[in-house]
N, C-alpha and C. Protein backbone atom coordinates (compact mmCIF):
# COMPACT_ATOMS: atom_id res chain seq x y z
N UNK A 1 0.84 -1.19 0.00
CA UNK A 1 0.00 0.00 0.00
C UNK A 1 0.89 1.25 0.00
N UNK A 2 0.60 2.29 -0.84
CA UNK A 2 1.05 3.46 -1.32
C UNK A 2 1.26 4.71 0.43
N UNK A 3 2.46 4.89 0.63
CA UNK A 3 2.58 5.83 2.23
C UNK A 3 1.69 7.24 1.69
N UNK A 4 1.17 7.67 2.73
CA UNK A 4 0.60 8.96 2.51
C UNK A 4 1.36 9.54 2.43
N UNK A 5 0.65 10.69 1.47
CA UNK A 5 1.81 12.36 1.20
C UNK A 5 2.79 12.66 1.80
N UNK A 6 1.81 12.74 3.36
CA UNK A 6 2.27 13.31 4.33
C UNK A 6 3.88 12.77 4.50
N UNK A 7 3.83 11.71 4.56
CA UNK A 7 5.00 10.83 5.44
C UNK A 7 5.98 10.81 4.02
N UNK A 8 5.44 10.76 2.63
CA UNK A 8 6.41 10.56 1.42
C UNK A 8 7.07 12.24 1.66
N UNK A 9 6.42 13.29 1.96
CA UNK A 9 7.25 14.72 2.25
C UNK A 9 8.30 14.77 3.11
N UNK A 10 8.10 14.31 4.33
CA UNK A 10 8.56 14.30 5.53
C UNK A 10 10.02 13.12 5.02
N UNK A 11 9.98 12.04 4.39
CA UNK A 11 10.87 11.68 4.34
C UNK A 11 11.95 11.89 3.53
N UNK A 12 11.24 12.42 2.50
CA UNK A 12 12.13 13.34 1.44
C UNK A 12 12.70 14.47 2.22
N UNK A 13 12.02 15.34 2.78
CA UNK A 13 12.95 16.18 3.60
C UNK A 13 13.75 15.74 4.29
N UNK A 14 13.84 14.80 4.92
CA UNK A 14 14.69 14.28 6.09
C UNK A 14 16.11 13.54 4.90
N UNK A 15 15.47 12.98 4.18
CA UNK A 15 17.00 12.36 3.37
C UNK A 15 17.52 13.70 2.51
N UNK A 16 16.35 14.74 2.56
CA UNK A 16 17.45 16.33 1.61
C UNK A 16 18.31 16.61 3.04
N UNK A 17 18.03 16.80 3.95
CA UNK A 17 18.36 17.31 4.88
C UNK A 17 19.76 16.68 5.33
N UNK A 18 19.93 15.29 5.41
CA UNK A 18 20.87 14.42 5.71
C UNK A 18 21.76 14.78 4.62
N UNK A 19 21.59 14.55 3.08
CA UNK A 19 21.92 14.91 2.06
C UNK A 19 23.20 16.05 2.41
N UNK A 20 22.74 17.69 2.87
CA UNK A 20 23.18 18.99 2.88
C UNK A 20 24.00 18.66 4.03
N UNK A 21 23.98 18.22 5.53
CA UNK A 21 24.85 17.82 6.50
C UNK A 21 25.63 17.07 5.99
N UNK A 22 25.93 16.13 5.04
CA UNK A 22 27.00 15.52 4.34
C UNK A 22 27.94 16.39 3.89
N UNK A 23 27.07 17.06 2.56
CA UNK A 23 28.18 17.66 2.11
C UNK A 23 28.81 19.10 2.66
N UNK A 24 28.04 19.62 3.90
CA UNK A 24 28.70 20.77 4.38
C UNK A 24 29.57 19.81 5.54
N UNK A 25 30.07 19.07 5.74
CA UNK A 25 30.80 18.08 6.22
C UNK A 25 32.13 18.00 5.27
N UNK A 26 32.01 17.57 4.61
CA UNK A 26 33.09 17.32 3.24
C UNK A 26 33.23 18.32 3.09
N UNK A 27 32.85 19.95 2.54
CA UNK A 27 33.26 21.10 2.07
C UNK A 27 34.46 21.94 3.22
N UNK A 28 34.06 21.15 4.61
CA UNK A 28 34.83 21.83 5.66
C UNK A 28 36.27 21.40 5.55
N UNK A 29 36.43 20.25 4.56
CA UNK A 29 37.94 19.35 5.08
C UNK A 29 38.71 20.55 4.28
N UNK A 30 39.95 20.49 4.44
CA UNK A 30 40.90 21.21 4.03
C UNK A 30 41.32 20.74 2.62
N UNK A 31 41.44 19.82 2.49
CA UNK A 31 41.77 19.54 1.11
C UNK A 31 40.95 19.60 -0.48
N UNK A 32 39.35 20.22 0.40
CA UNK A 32 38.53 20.19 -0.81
C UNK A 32 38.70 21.59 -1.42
N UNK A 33 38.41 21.61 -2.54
CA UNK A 33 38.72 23.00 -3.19
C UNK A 33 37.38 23.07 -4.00
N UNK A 34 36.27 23.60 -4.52
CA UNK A 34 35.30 23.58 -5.60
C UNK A 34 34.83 22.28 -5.60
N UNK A 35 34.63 21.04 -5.28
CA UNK A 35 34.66 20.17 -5.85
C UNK A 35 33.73 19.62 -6.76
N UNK A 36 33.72 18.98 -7.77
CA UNK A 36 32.34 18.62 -8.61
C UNK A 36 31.31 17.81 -7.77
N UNK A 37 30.58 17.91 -8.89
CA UNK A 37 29.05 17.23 -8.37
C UNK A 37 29.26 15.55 -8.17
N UNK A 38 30.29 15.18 -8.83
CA UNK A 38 30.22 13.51 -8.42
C UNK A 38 30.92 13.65 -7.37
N UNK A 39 32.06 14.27 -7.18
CA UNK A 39 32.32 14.65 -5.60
C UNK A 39 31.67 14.37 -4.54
N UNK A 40 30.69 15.40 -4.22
CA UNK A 40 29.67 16.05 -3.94
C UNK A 40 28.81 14.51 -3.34
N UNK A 41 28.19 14.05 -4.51
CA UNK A 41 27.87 12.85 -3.97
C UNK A 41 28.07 11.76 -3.90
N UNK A 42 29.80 11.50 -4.07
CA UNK A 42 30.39 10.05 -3.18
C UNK A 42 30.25 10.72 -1.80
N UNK A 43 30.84 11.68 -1.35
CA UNK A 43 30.85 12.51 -0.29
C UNK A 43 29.81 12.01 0.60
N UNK A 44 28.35 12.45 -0.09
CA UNK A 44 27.49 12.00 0.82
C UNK A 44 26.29 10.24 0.61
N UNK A 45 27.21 9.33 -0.43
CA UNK A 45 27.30 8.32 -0.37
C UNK A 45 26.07 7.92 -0.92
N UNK A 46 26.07 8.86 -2.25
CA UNK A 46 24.57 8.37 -2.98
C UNK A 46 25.30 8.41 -4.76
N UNK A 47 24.44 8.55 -5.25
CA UNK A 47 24.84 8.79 -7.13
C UNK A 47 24.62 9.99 -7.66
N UNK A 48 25.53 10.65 -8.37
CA UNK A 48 25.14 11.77 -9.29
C UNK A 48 23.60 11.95 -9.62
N UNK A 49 22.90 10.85 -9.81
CA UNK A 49 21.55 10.68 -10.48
C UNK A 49 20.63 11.22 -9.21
N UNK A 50 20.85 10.53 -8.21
CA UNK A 50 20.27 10.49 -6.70
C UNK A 50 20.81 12.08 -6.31
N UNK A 51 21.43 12.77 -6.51
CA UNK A 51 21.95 14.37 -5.96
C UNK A 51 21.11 15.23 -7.14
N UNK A 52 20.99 15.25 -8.33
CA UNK A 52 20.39 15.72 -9.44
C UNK A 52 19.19 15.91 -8.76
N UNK A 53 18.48 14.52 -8.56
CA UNK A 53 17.00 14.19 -7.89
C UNK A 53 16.82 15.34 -6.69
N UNK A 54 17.18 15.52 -6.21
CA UNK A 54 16.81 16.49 -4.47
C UNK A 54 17.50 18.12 -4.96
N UNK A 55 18.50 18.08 -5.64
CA UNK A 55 18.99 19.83 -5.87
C UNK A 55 19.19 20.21 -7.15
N UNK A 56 18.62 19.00 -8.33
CA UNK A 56 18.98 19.29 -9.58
C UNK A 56 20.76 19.75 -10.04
N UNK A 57 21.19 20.49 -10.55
CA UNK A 57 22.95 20.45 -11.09
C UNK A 57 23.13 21.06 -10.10
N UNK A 58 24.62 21.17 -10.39
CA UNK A 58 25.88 21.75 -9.66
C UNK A 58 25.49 23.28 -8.64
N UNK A 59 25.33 23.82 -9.52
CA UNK A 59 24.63 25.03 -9.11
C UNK A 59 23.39 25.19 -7.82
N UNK A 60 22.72 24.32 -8.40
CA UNK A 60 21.25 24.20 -7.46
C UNK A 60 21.64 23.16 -5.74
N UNK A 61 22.97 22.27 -6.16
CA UNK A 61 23.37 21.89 -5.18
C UNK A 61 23.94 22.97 -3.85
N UNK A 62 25.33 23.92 -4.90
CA UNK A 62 25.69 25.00 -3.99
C UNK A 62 24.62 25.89 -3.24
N UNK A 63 23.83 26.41 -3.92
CA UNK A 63 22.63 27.70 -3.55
C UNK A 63 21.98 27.09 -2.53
N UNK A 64 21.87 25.28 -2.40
CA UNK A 64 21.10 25.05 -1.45
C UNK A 64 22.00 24.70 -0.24
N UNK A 65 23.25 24.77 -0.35
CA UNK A 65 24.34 24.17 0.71
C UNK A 65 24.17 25.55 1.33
N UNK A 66 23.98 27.09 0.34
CA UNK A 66 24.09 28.49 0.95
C UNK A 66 22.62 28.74 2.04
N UNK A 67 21.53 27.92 1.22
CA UNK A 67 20.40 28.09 2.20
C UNK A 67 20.91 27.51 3.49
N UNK A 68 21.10 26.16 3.34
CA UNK A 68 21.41 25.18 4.71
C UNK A 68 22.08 26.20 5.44
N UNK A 69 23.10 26.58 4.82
CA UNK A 69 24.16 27.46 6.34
C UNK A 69 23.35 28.84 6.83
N UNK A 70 22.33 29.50 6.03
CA UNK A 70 21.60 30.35 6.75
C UNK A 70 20.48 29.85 8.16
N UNK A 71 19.97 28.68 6.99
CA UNK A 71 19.06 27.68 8.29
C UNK A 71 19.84 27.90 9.83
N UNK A 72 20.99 26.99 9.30
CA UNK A 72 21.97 26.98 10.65
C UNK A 72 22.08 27.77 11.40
N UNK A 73 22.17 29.01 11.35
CA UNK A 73 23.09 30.21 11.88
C UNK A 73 22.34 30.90 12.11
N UNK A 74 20.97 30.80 12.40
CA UNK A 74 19.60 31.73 13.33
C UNK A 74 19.86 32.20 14.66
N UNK A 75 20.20 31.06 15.32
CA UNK A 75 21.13 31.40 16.35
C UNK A 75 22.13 32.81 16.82
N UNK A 76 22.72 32.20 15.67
CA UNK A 76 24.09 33.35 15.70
C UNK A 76 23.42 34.88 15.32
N UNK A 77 22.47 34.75 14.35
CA UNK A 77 22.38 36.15 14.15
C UNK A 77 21.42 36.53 15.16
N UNK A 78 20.62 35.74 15.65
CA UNK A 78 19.78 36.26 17.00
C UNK A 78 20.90 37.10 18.24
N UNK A 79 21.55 35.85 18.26
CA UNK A 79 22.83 36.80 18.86
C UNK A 79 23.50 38.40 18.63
N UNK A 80 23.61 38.57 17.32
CA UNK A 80 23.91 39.52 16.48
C UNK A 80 23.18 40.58 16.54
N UNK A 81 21.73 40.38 16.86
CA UNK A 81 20.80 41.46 16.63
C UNK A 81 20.84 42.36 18.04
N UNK A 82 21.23 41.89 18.97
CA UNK A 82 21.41 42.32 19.90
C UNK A 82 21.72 43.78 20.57
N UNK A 83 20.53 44.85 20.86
CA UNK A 83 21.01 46.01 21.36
C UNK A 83 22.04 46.16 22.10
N UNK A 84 22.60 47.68 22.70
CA UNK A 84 23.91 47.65 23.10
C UNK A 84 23.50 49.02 24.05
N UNK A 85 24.44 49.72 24.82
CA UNK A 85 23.96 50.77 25.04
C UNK A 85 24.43 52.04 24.05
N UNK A 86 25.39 51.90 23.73
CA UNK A 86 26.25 52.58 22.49
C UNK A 86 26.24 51.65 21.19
N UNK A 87 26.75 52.30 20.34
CA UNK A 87 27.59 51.64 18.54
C UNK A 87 28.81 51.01 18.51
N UNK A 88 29.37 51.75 19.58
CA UNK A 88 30.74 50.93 20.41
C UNK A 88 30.64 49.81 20.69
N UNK A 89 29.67 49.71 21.83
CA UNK A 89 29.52 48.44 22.45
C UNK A 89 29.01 47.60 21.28
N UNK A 90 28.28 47.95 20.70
CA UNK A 90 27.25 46.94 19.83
C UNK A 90 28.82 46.17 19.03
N UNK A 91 29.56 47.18 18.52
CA UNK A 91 30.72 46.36 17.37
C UNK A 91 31.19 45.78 18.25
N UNK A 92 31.70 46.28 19.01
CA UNK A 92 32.81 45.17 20.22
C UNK A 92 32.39 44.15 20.64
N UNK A 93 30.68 44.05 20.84
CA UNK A 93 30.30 42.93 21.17
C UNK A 93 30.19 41.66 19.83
N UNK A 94 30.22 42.14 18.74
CA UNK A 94 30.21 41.78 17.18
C UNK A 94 31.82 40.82 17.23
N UNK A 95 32.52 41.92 17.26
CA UNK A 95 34.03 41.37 17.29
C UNK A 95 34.05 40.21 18.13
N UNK A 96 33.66 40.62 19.44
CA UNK A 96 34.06 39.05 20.26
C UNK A 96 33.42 37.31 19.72
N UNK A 97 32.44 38.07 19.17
CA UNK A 97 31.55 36.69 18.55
C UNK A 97 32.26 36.06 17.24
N UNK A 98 33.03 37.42 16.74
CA UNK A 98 33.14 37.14 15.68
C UNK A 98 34.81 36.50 15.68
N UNK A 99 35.45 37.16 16.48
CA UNK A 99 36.60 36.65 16.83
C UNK A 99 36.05 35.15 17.15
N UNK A 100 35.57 34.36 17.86
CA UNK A 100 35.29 33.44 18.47
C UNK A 100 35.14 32.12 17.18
N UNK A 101 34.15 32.94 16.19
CA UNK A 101 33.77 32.18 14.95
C UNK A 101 35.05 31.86 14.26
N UNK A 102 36.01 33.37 14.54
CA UNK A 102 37.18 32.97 13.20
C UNK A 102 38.35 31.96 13.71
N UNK A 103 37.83 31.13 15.50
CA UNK A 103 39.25 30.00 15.69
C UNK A 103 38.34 28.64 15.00
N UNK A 104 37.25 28.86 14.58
CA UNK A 104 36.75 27.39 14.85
C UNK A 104 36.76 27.10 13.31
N UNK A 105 37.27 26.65 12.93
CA UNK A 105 38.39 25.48 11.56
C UNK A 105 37.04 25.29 10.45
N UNK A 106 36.44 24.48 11.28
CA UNK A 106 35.48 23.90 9.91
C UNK A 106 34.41 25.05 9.48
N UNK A 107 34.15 26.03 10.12
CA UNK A 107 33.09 26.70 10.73
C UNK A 107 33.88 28.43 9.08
N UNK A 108 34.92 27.96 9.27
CA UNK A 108 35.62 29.22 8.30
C UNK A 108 36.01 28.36 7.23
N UNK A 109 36.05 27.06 6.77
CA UNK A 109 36.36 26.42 5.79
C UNK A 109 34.99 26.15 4.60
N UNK A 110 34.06 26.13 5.51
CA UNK A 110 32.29 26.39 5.28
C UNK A 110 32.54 27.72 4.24
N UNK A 111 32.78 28.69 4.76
CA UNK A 111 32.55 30.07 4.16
C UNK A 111 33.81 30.38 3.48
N UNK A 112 34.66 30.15 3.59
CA UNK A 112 35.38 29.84 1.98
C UNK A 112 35.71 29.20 1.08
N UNK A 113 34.40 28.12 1.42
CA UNK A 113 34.12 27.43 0.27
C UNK A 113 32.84 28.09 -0.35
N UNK A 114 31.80 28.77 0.01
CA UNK A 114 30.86 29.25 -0.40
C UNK A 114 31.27 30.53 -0.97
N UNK A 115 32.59 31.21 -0.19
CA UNK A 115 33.12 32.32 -1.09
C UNK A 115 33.88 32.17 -2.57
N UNK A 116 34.63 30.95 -2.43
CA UNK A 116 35.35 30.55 -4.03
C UNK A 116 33.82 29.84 -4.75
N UNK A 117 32.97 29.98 -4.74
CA UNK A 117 31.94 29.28 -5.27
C UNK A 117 31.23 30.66 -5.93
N UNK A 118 31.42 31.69 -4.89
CA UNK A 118 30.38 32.61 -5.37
C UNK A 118 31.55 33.95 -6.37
N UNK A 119 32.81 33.47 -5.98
CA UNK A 119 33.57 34.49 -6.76
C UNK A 119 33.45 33.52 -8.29
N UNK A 120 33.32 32.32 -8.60
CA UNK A 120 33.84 31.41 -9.37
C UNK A 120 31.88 31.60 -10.17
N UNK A 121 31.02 32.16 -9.74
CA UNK A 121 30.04 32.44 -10.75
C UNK A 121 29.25 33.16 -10.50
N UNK A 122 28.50 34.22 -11.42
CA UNK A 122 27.87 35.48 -11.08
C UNK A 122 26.45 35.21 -10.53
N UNK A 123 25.63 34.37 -11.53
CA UNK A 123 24.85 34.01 -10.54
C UNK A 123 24.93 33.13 -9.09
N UNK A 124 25.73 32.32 -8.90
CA UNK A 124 25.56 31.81 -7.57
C UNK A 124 26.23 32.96 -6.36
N UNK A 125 26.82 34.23 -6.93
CA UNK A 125 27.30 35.11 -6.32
C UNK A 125 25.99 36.15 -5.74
N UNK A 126 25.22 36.21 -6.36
CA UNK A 126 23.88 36.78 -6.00
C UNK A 126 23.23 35.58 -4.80
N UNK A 127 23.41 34.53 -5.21
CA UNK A 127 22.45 33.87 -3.84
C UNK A 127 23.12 33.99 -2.89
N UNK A 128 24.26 33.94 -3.04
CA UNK A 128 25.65 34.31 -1.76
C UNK A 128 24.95 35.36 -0.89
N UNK A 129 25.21 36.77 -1.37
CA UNK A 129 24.53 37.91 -1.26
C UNK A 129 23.22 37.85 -0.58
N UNK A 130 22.51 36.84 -0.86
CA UNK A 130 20.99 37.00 -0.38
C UNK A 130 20.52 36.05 0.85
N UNK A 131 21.67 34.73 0.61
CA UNK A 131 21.35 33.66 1.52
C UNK A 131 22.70 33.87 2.86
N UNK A 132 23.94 34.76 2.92
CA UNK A 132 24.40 34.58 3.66
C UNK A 132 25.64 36.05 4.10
N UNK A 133 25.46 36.64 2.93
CA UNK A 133 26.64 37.85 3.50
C UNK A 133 25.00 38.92 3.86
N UNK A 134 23.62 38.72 3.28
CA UNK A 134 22.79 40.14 3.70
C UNK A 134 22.07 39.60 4.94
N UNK A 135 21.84 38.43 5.60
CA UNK A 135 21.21 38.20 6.50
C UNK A 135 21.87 38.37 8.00
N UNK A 136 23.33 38.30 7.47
CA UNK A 136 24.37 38.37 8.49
C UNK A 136 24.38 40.37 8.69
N UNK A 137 24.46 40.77 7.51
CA UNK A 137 24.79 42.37 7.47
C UNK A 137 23.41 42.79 8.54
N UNK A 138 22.21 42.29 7.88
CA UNK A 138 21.33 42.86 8.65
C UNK A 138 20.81 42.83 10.43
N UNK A 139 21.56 41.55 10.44
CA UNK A 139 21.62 41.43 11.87
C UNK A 139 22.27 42.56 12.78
N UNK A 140 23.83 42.44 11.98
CA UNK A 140 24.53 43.99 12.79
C UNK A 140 23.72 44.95 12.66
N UNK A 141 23.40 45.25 11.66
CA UNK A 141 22.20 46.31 11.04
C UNK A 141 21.58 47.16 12.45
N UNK A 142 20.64 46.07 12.88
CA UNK A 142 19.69 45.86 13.55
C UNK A 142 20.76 46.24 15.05
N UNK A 143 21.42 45.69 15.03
CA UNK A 143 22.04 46.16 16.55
C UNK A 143 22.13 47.20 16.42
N UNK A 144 23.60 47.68 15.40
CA UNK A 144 23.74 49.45 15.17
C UNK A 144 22.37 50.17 15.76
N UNK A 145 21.36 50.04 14.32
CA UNK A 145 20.14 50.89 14.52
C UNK A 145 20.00 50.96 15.79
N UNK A 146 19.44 49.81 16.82
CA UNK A 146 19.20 50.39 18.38
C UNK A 146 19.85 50.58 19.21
N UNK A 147 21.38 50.91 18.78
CA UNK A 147 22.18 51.15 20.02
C UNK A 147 22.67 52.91 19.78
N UNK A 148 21.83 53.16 18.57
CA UNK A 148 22.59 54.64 18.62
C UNK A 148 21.56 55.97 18.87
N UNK A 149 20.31 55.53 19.13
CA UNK A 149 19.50 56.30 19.83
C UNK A 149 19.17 57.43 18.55
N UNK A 150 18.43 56.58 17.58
CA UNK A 150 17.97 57.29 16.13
C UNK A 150 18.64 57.94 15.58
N UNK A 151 20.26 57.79 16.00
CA UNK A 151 21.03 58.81 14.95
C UNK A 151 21.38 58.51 13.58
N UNK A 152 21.11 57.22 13.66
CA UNK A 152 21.71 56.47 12.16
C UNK A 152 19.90 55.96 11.14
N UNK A 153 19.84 56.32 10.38
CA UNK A 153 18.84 55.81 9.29
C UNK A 153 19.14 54.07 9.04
N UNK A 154 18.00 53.41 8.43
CA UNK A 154 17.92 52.21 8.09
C UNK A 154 19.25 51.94 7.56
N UNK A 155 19.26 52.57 6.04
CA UNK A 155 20.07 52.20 5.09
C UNK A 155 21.51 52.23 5.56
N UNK A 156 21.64 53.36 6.49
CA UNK A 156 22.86 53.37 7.04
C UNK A 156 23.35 52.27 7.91
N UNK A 157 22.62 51.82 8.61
CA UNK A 157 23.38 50.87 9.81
C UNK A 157 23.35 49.53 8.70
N UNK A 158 22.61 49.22 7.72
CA UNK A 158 22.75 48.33 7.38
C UNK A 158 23.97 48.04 6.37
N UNK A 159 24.47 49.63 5.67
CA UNK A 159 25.86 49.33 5.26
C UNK A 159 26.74 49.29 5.78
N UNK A 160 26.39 50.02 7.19
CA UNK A 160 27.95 49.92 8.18
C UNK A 160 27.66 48.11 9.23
N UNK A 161 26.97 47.51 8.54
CA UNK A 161 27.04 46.03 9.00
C UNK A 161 27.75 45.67 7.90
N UNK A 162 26.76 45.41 6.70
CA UNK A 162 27.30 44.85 5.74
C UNK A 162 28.96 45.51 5.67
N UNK A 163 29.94 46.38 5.79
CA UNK A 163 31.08 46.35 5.91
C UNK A 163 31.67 45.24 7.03
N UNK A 164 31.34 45.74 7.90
CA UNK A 164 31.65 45.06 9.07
C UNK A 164 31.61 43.69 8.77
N UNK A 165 30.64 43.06 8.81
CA UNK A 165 30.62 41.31 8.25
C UNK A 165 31.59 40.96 7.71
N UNK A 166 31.46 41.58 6.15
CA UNK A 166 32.37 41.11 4.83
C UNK A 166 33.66 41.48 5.81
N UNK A 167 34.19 42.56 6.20
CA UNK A 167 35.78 42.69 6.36
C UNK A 167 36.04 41.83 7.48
N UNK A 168 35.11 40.80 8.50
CA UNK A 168 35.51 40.28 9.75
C UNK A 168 35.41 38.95 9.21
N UNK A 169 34.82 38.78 8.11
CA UNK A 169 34.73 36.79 7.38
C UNK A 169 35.96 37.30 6.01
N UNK A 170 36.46 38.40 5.64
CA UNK A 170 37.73 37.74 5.23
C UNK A 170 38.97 37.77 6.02
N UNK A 171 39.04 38.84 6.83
CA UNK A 171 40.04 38.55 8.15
C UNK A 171 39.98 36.96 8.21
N UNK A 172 38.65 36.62 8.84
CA UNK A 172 38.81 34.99 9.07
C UNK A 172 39.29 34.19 8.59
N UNK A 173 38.74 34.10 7.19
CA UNK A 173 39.07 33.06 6.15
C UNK A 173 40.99 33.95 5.64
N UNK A 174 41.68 35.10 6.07
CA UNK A 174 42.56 35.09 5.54
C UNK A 174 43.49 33.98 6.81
N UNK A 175 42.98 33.97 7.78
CA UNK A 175 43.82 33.53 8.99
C UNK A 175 43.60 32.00 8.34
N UNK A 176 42.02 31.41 7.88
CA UNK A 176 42.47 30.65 7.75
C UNK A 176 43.42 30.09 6.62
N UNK A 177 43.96 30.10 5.76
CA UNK A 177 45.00 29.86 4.93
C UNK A 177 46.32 30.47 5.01
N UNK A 178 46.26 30.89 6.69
CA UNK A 178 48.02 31.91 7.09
C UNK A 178 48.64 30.53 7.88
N UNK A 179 49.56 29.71 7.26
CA UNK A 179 49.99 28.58 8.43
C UNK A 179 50.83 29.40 9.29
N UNK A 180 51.13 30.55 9.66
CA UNK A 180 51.98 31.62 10.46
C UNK A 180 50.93 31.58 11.37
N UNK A 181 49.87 31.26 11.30
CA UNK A 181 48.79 32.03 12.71
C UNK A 181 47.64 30.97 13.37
N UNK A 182 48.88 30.56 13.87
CA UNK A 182 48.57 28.89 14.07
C UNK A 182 47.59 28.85 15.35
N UNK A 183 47.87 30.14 16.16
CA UNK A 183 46.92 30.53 17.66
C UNK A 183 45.84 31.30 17.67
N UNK A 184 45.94 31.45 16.47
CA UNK A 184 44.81 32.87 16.10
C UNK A 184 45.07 34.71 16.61
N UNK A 185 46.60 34.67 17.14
CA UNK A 185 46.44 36.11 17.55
C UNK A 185 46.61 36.97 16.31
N UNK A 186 47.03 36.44 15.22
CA UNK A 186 47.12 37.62 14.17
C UNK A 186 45.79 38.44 13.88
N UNK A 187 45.12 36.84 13.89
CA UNK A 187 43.58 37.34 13.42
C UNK A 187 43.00 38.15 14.44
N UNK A 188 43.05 37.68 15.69
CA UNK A 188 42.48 38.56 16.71
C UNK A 188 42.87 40.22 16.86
N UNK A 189 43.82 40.50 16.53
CA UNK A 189 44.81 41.48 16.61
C UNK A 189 43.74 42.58 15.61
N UNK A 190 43.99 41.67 14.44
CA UNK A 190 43.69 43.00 13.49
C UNK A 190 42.28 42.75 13.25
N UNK A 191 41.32 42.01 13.70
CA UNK A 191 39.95 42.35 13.86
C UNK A 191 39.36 43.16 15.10
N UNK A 192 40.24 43.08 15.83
CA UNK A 192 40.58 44.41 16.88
C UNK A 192 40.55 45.66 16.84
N UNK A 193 41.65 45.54 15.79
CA UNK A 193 41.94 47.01 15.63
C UNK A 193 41.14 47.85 14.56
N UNK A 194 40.30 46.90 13.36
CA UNK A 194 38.90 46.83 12.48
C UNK A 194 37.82 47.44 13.29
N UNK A 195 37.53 46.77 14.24
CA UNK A 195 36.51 46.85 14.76
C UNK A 195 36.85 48.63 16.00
N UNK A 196 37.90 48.57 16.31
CA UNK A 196 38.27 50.15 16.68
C UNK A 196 38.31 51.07 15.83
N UNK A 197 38.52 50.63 14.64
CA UNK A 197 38.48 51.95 13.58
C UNK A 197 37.18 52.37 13.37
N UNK A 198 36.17 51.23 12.83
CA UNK A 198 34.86 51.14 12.62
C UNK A 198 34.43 51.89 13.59
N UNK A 199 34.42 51.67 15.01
CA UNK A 199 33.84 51.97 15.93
C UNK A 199 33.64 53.68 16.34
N UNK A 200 34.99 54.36 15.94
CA UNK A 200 35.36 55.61 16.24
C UNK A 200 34.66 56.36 14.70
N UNK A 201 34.91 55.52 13.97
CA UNK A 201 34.48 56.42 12.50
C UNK A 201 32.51 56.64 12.94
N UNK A 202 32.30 55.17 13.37
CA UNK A 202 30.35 55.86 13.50
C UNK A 202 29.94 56.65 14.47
N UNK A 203 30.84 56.59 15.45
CA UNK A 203 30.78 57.13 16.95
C UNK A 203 30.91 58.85 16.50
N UNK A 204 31.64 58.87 15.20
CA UNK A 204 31.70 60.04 14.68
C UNK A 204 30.68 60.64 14.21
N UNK A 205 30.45 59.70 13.22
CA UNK A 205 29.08 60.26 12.27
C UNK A 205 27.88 60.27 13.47
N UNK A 206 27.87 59.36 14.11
CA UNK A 206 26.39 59.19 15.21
C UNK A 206 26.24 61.07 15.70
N UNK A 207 27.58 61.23 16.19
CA UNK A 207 27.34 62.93 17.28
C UNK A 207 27.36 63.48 15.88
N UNK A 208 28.10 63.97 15.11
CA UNK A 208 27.46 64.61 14.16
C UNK A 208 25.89 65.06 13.30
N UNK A 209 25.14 63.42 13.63
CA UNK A 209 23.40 63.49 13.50
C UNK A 209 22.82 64.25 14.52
N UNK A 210 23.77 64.01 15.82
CA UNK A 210 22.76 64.31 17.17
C UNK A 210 23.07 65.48 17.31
């Protein structure tokens, strides 16, 4: 007898789902670079035919590995959204999280693999943009905005995130491919001193509104 809908959905999601934890598993190792779609799915121990089936090509595989890591990371940007009493505090509190993100190995091997993916094609560079560098920007966004007591407009806090993000995930990802910065203080150092520059430049513009 034929399973209801219900349960034929539910299990298809659950084997897409298993599917995307595979291969953001494999994308973290160090030795993978781009890898193709048969890659892709020895990796997660099915057939080219069977990976086609759940994300269609190459492409539709990445964009959905970019959804998965937004899924993931609700958390983090809940974290992120976080008021402050100042713009100061709000970045500094940014930095420490973010410092924190840039020791953990697989966690920065994730996002530069989704970055050589999205420099390596224009459209999957737009889902980049939509599924993981603007959801992250807007989070800071959202802190800025309520920690500066209406001095900053929408559009504004959300570009002085979106800076902030992008320049603290390539700091990361540069540490990770520095075998010199084996403890992480390089990285810490100069996302430090990022996040002090940032900090004094809005702290600027903020009294200037007020």
């Amino acid at each position: 007898m034929a399973r209801p809908a219900g349960v034929k959905n539910q299990d298809y999601e659950e084997k897409r789902l298993a599917l995307l934890d595979a291969m953001i598993a494999y994308v973290e190792r160090e030795d993978v670079v781009q890898p193709s779609l048969r890659q892709l799915a020895i990796a997660s121990g099915v057939s080219d035919i069977n990976l086609r089936h759940y994300f269609g090509d190459r492409r539709g595989v990445v964009i959905a590995l970019f959804k998965h890591m937004r899924e993931t990371s609700k958390d983090v940007r809940n974290v992120m959204r976080a008021p402050a009493r100042t713009v100061s505090e709000a970045i500094e509190s940014y930095v420490q999280l973010a410092c924190s993100a840039g020791t953990d190995t697989p966690y920065i091997r994730r996002h530069v693999f989704a970055l050589r993916e999205a420099i390596a094609d224009s459209e999957v560079y737009v889902r980049y943009v939509e599924e993981i560098l603007d959801p992250a920007a807007a989070a800071v966004g959202k802190s800025l905005l309520e920690s500066c007591d209406g001095a900053m407009t929408e559009a504004a806090a959300h570009q002085a995130g979106t800076h902030i993000v992008f320049n603290s995930m390539f700091l990361a990802m540069q540490r990770a491919m520095d075998p010199e910065d084996v403890d992480s203080k390089i990285f810490t150092t100069k996302l430090e001193r990022f996040g002090r520059w940032i900090a004094a430049g809005l702290e600027a513009e903020v009294r200037k509104v007020a």
